[in-house]
Structures are given as C-alpha cells and as structure tokens.
Protein backbone atom coordinates (compact mmCIF):
# COMPACT_ATOMS: atom_id res chain seq x y z
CA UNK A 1 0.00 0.00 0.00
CA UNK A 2 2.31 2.70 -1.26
CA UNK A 3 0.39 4.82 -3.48
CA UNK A 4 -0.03 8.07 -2.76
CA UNK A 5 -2.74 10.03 -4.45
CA UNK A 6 -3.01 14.04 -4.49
CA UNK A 7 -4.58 15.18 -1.09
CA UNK A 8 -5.20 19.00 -0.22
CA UNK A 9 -6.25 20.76 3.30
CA UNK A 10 -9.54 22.11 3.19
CA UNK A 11 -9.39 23.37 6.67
CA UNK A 12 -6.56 23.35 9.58
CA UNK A 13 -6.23 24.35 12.78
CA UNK A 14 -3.39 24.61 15.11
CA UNK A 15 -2.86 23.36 18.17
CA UNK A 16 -0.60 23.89 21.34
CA UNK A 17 2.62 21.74 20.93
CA UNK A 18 3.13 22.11 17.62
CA UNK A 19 0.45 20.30 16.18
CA UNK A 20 -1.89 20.96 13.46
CA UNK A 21 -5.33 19.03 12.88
CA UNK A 22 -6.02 19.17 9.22
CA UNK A 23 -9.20 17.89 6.97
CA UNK A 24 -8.09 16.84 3.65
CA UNK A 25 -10.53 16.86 0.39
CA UNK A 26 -10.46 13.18 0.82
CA UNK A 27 -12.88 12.84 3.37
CA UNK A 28 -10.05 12.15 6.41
CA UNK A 29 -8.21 14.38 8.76
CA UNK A 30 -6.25 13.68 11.71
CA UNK A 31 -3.68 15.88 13.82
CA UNK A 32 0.11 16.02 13.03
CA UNK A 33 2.76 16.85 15.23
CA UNK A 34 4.92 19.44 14.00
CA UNK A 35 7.49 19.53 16.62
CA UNK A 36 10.16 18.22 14.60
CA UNK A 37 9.24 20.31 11.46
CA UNK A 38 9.54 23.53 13.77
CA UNK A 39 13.64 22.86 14.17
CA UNK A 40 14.44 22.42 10.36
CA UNK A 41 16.20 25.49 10.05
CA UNK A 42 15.41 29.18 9.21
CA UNK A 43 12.64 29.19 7.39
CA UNK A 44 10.38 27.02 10.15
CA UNK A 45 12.01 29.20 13.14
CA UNK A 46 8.92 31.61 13.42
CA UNK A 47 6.87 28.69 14.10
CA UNK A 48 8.07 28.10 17.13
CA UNK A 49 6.17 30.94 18.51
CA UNK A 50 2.85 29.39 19.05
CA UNK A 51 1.37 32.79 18.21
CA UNK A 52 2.86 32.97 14.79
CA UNK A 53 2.32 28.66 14.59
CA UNK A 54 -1.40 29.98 15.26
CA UNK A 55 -1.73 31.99 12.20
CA UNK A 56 -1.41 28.56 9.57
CA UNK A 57 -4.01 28.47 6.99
CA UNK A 58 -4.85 27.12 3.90
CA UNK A 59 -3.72 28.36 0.61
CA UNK A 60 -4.21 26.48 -2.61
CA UNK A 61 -4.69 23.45 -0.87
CA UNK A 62 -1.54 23.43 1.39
CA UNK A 63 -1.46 24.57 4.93
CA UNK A 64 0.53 27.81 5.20
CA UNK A 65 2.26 30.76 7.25
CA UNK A 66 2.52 34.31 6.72
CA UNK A 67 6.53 33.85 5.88
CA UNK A 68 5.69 31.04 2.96
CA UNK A 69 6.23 28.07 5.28
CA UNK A 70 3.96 25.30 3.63
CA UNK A 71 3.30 21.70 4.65
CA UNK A 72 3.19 18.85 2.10
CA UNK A 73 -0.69 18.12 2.49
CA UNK A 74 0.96 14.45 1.30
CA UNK A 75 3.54 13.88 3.79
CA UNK A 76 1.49 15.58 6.46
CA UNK A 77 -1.82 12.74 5.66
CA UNK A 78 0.91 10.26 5.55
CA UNK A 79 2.61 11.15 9.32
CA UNK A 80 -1.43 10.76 10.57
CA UNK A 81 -1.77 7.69 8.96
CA UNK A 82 1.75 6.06 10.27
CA UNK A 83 1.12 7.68 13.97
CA UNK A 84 -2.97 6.22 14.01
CA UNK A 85 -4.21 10.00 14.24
CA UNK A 86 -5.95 9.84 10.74
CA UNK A 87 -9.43 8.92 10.70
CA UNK A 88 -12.73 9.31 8.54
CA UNK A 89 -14.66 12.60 8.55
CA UNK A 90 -18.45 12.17 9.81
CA UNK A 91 -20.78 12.91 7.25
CA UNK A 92 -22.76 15.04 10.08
CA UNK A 93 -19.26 17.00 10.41
C-alpha cells in the first residue's frame, strides 16, 4: 500500500505543541505533530512561537504561514496515517 494520491487541506487548525489538525478533500483528517518540522532550520524558526504557529491556513490546498512556510498536504496525511491520528470525517461533520 504505497500509493499516494493528491490530497489537499480544506481546513486546519493549530494546536498547542506544535500540532496541526487538518481535513483533507479526501474525506479524512487527523492531527500532526509538527514539533520536529519547527527545528528544520530558518525558514520554520517563526513557528516556534505558538502565536505565529497559530496563524497557519490554507492556501491552494496546502497549509501555510505568513513567511511562505507550507506543509506537504501528502507527507502531512501520511505522518497521521503512520502515527494512528488519521481517521474518517463524519458525514454530520
């Protein structure tokens, strides 16, 4: 089961440790934990604030910061499935 097929965010939300929930266009979402992400280097630095880690949101699909940080919507559906935190949206959601 390694295909991967084109996912985007239609919503995301972050929350406190560096973790963002995220509902893909698939019909799933699940939360992520960032905390690694947040230590890559200068470009991720600012989102170590959790006031500026707040401010995520979705552009084209991709969840995004105001200094062009963007997650892979992929890799991010991926990390949910491989830590159990990805699960089915409710069709009353």
């Amino acid at each position: 089961m390694n295909e991967f097929k084109m996912v985007r965010a239609r919503r995301v939300r972050a929350l406190p440790d560096a973790q963002l929930e995220i509902e893909f266009d698939n019909a799933t979402m699940g939360v992520v934990d960032l905390s690694d992400f947040v230590m890559l280097g200068p470009v991720t630095e600012p989102l170590r604030d959790p006031a500026f880690f707040a401010r995520v949101f979705v552009e084209m699909g991709v969840p995004t910061w105001p200094n062009g940080c963007d997650l892979d919507p992929i890799n991010a559906q991926m990390r949910m499935r491989e830590a159990g935190t990805l699960r089915a949206v409710s069709a009353t959601a």
